[in-house]
C-alpha atoms as a PDB file:
ATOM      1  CA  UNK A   1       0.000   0.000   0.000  1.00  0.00           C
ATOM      2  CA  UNK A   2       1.521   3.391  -0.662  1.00  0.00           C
ATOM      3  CA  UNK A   3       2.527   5.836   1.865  1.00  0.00           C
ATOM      4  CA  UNK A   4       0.510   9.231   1.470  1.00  0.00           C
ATOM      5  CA  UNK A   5       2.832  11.914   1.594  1.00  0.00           C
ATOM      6  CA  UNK A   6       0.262  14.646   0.728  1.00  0.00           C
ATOM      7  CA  UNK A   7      -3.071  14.639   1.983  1.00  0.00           C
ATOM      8  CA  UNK A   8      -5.444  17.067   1.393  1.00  0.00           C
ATOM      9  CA  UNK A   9      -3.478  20.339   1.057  1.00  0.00           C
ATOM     10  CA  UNK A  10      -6.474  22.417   1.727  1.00  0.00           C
ATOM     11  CA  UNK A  11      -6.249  20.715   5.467  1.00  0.00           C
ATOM     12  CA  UNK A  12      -2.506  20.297   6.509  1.00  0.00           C
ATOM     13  CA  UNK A  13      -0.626  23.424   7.822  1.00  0.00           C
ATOM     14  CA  UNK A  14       2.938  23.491   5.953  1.00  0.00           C
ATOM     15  CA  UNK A  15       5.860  21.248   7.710  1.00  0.00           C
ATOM     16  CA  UNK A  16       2.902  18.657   9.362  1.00  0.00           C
ATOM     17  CA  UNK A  17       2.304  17.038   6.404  1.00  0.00           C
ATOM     18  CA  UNK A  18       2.873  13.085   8.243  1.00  0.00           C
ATOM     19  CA  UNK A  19       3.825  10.298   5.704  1.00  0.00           C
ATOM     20  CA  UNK A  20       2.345   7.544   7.420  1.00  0.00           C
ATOM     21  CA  UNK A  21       0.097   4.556   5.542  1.00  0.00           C
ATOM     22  CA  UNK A  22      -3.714   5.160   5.223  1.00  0.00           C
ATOM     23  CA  UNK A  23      -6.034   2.228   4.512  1.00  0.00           C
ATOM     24  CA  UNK A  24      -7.531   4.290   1.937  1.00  0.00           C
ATOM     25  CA  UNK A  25      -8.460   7.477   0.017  1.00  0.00           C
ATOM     26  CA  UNK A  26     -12.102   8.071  -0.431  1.00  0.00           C
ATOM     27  CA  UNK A  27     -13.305  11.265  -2.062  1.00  0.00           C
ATOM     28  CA  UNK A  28     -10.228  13.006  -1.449  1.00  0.00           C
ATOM     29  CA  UNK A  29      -9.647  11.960   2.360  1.00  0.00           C
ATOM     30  CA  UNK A  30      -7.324   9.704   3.665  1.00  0.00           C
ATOM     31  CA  UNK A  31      -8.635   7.314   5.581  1.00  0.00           C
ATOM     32  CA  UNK A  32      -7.795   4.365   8.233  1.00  0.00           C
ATOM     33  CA  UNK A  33      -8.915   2.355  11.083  1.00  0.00           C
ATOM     34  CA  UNK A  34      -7.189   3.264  14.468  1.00  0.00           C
ATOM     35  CA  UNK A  35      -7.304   1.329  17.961  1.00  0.00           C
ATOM     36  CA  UNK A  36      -9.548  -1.882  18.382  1.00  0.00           C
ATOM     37  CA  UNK A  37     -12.977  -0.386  19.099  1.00  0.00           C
ATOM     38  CA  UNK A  38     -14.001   0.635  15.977  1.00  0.00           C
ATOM     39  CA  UNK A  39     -12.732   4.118  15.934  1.00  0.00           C
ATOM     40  CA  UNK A  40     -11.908   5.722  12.373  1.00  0.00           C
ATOM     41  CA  UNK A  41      -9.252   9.153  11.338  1.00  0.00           C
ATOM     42  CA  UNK A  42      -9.047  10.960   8.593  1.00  0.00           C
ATOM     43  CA  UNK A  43      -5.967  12.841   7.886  1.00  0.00           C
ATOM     44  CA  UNK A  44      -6.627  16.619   7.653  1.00  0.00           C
ATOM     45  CA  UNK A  45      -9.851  18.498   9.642  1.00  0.00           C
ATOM     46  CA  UNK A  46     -12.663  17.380   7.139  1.00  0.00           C
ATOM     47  CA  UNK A  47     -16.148  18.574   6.649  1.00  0.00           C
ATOM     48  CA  UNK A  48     -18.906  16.617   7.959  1.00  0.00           C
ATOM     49  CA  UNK A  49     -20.616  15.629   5.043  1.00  0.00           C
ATOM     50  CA  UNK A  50     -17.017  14.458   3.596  1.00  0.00           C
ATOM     51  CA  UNK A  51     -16.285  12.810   6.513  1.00  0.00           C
ATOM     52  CA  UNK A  52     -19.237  10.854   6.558  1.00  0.00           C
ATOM     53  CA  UNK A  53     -19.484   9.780   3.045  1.00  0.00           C
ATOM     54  CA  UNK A  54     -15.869   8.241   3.600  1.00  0.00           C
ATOM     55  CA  UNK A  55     -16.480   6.821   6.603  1.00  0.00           C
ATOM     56  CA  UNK A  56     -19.774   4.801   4.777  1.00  0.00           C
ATOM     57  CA  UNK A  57     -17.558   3.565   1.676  1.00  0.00           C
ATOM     58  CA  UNK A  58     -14.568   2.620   3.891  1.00  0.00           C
ATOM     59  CA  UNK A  59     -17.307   0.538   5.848  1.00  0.00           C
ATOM     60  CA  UNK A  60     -18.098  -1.213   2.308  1.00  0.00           C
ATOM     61  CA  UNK A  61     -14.817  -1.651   0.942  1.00  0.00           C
ATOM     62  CA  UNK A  62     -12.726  -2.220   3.909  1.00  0.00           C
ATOM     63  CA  UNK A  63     -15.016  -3.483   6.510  1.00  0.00           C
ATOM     64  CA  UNK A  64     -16.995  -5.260   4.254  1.00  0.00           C
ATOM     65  CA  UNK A  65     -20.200  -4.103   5.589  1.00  0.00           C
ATOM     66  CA  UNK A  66     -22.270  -2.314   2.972  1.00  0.00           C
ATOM     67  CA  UNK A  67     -25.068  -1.604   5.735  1.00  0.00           C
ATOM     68  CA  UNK A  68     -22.809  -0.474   8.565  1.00  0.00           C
ATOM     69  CA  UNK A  69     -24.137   2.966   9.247  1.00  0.00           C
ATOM     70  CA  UNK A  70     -27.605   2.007   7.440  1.00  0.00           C
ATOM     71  CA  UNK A  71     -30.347   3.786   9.740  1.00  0.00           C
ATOM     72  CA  UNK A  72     -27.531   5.921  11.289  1.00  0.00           C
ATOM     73  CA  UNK A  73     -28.687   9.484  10.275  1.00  0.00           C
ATOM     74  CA  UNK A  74     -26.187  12.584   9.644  1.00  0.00           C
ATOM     75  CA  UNK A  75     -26.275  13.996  12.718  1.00  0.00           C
ATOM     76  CA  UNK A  76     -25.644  10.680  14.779  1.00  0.00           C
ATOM     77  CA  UNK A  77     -22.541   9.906  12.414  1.00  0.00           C
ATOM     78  CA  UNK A  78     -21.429  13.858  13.428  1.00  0.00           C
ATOM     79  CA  UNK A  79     -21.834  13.946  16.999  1.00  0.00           C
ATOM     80  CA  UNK A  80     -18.939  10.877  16.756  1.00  0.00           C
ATOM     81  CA  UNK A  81     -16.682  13.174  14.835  1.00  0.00           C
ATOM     82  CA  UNK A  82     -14.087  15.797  16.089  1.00  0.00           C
ATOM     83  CA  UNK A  83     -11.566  17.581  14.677  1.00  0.00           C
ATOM     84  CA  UNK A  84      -8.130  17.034  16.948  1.00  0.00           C
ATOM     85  CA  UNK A  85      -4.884  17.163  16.604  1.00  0.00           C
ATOM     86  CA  UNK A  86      -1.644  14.175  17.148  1.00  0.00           C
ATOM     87  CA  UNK A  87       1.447  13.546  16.804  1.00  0.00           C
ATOM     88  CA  UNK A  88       3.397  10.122  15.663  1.00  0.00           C
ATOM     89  CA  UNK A  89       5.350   8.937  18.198  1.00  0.00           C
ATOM     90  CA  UNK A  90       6.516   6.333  16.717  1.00  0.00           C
ATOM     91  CA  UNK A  91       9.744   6.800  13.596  1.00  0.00           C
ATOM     92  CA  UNK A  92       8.801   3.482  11.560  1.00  0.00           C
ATOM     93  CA  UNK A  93       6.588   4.397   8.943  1.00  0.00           C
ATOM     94  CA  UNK A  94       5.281   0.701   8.901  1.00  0.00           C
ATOM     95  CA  UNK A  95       4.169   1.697  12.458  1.00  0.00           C
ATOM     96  CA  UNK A  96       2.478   4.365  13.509  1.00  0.00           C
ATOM     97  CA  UNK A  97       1.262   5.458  17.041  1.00  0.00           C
ATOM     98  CA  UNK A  98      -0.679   8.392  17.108  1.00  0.00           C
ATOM     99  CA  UNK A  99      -0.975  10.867  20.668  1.00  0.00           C
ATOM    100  CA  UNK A 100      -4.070  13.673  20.971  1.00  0.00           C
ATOM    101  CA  UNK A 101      -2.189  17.064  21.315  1.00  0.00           C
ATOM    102  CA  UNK A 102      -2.477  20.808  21.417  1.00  0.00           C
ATOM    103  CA  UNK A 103      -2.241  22.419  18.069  1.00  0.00           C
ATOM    104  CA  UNK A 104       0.752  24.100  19.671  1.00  0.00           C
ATOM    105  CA  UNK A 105       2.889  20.836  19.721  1.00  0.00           C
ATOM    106  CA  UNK A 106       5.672  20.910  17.754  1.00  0.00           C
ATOM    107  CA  UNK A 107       4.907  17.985  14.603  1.00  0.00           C
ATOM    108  CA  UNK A 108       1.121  18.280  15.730  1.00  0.00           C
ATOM    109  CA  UNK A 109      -1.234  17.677  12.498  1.00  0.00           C
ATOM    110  CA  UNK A 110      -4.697  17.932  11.948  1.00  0.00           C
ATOM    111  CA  UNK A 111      -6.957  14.856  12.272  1.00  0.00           C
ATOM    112  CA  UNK A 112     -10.649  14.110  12.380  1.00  0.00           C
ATOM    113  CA  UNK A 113     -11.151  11.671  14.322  1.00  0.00           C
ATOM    114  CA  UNK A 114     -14.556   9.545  14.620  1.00  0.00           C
ATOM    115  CA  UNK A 115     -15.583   7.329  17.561  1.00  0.00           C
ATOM    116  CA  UNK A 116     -17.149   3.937  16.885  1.00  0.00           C
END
């Protein structure tokens, strides 16, 4: 799987752009699982309606679970969302550990981050 190097430019401050693997790209946003709950980022702060329409095709292609947020309506998909920012703390781009920080923190890059 490639690394993505430059994730939506509109989002990413200059100098925090992280190269780290994504499971995915899905209407522009990068996209991966984090953590073993269920919980989903998205490189870059992304609207909600973006956000949501990634987080329903990652569901089908990745998850394989077409109906995964069937019934779920907008506004239940964006009370799970926030935009945050991390850090890696980890060098190995095959591994990545990600920490919730101030916007303030040196390497600090924009994620949105949704909880399961």
């Amino acid at each position: 799987m490639p690394t993505i190097t430059a994730p939506a430019p509109w989002d990413l401050p200059a100098g925090t752009t992280p190269a780290i693997d994504m499971l995915g790209t899905y209407y522009g946003v990068p996209i991966s699982d984090i953590g073993e709950h269920g919980d989903v980022i998205a490189l870059g702060h992304v609207g909600t309606y973006r956000m949501a329409a990634a987080l329903r095709r990652h569901a089908r292609e990745v998850w394989g679970e077409p109906d995964a947020f069937k019934g779920a309506t907008l506004d239940e998909m964006v009370d799970e969302t926030a935009h945050v920012w991390m850090v890696n703390t980890v060098d190995d781009l095959d591994e990545w550990c990600l920490e919730r920080v101030e916007s303030s923190t040196p390497g600090a890059f924009p994620v949105t981050y949704w909880t399961a």
